[in-house]
C-alpha atoms as a PDB file:
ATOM      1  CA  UNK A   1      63.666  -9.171  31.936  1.00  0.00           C
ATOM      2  CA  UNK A   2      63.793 -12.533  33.349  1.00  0.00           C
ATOM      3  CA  UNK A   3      60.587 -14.473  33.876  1.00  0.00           C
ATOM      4  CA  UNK A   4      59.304 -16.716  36.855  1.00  0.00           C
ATOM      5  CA  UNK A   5      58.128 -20.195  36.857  1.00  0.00           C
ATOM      6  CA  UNK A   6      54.852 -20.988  36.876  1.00  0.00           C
ATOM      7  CA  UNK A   7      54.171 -22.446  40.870  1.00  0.00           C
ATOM      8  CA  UNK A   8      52.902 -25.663  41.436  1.00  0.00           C
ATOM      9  CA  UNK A   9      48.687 -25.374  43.125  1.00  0.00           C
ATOM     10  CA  UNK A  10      46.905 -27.457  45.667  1.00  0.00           C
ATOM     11  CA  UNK A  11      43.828 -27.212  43.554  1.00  0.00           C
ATOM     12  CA  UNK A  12      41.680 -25.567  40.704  1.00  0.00           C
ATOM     13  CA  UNK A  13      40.289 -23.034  43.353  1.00  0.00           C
ATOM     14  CA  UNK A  14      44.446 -21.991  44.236  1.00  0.00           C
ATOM     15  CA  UNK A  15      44.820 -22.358  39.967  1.00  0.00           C
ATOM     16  CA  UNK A  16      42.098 -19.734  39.442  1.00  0.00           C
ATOM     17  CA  UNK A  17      42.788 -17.156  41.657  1.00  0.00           C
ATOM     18  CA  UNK A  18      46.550 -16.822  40.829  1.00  0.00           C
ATOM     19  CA  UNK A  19      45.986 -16.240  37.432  1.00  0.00           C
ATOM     20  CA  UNK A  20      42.833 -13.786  38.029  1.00  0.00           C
ATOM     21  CA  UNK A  21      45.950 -11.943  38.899  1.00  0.00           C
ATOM     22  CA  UNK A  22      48.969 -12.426  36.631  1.00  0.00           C
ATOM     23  CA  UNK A  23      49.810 -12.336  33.080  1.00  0.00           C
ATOM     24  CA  UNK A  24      51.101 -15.286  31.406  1.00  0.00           C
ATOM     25  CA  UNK A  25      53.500 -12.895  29.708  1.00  0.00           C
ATOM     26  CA  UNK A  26      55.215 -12.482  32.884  1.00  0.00           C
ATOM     27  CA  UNK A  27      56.571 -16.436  32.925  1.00  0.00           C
ATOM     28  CA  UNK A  28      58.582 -18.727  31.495  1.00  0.00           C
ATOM     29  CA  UNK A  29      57.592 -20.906  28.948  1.00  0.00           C
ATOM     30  CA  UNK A  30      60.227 -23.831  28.361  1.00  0.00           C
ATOM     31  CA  UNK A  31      58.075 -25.954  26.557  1.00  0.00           C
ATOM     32  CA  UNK A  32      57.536 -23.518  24.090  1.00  0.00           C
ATOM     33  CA  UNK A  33      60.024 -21.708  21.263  1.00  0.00           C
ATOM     34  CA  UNK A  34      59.684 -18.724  19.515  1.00  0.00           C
ATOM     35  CA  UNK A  35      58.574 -19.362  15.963  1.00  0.00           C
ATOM     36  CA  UNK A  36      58.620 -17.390  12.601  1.00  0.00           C
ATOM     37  CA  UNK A  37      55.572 -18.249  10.573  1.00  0.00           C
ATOM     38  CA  UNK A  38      56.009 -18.198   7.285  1.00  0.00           C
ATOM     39  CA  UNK A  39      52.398 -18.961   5.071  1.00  0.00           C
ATOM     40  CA  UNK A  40      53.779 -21.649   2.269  1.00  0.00           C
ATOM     41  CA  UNK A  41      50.111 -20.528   0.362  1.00  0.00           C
ATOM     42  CA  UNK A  42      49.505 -17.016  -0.721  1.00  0.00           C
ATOM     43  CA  UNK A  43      45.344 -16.315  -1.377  1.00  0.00           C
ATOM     44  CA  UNK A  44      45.218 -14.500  -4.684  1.00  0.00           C
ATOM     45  CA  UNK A  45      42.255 -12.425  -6.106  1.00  0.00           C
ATOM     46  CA  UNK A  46      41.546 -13.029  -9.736  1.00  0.00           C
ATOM     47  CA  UNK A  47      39.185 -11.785 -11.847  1.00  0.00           C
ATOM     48  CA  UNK A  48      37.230 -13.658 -14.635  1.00  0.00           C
ATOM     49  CA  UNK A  49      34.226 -13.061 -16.835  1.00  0.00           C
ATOM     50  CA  UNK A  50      31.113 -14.609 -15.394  1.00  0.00           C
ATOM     51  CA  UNK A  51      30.921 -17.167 -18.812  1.00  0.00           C
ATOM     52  CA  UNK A  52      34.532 -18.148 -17.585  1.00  0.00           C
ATOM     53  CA  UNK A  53      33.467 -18.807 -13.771  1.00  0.00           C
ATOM     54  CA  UNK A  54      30.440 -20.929 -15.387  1.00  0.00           C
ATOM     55  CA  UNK A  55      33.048 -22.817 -17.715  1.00  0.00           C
ATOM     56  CA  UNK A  56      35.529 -23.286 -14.711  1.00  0.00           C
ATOM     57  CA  UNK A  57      32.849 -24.793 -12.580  1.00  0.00           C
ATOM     58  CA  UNK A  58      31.883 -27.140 -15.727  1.00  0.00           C
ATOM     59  CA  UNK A  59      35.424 -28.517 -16.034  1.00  0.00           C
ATOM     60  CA  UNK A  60      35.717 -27.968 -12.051  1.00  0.00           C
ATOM     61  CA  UNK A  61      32.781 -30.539 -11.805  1.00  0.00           C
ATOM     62  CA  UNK A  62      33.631 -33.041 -14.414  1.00  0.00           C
ATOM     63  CA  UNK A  63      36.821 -33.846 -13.101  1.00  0.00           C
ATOM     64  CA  UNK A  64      35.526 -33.636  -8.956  1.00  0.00           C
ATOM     65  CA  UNK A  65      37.495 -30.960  -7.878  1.00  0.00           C
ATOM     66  CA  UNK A  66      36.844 -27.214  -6.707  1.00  0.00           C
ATOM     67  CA  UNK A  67      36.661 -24.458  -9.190  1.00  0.00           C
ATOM     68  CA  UNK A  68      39.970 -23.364  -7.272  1.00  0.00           C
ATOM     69  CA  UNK A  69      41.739 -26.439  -6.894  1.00  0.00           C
ATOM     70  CA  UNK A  70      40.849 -26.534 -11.287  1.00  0.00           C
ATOM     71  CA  UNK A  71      42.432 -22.899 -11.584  1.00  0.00           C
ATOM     72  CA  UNK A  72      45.426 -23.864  -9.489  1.00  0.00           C
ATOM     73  CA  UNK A  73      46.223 -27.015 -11.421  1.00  0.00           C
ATOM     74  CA  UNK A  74      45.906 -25.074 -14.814  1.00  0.00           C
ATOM     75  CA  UNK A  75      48.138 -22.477 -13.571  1.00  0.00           C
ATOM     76  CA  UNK A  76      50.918 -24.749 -12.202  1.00  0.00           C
ATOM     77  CA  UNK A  77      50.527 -26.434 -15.690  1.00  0.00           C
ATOM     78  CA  UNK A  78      51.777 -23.480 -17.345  1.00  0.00           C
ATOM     79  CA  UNK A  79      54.121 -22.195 -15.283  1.00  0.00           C
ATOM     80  CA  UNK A  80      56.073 -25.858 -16.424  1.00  0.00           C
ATOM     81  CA  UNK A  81      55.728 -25.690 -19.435  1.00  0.00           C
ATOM     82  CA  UNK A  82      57.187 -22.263 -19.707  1.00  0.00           C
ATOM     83  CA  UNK A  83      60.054 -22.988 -17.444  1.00  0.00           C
ATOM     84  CA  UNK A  84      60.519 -25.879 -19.561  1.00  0.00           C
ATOM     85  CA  UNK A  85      60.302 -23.425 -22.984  1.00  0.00           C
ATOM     86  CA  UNK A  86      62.973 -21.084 -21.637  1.00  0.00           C
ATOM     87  CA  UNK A  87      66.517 -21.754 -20.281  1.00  0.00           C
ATOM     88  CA  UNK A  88      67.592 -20.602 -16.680  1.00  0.00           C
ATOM     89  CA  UNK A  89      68.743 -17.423 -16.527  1.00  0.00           C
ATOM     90  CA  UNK A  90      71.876 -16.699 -14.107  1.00  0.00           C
ATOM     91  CA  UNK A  91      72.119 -13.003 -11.973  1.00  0.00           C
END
């Protein structure tokens, strides 16, 4: 299906009528490409005991960061060191 061009209009009046009665799916868009999104963050759920959220918001505190921001650097932390402990594995 091939679309139209959007027309040039004498004013805002001209503007808002036309598209009271088309779709902007039915024109071309030059300006803009089609684009994959792909999130670079994934949310995770995780579960702690409510003595751990208290001691994670401690630590969280002392070093002025959020209690998420303290679990992710902890995490990332780990997951060095044990790529570090272990050789590369090959397929």
């Amino acid at each position: 299906m091939s679309r139209r061009e959007i027309p040039d209009f004498k004013d805002i009046d001209e503007l808002a009528r036309f598209w009271e009665s088309h779709d902007t799916e039915d024109f071309a868009h030059p300006e803009i490409e089609d684009v994959e999104y792909r999130p670079r963050r994934v949310v995770m759920s995780v579960r702690f005991d409510a003595a751990e959220v208290v001691a994670i918001a401690r630590a969280a505190r002392r070093l002025g960061v959020d209690r998420s921001t303290l679990v992710r650097m902890v995490v990332r932390r780990q997951l060095m060191a044990a790529r570090q402990a272990s050789p590369p594995t090959r397929p």
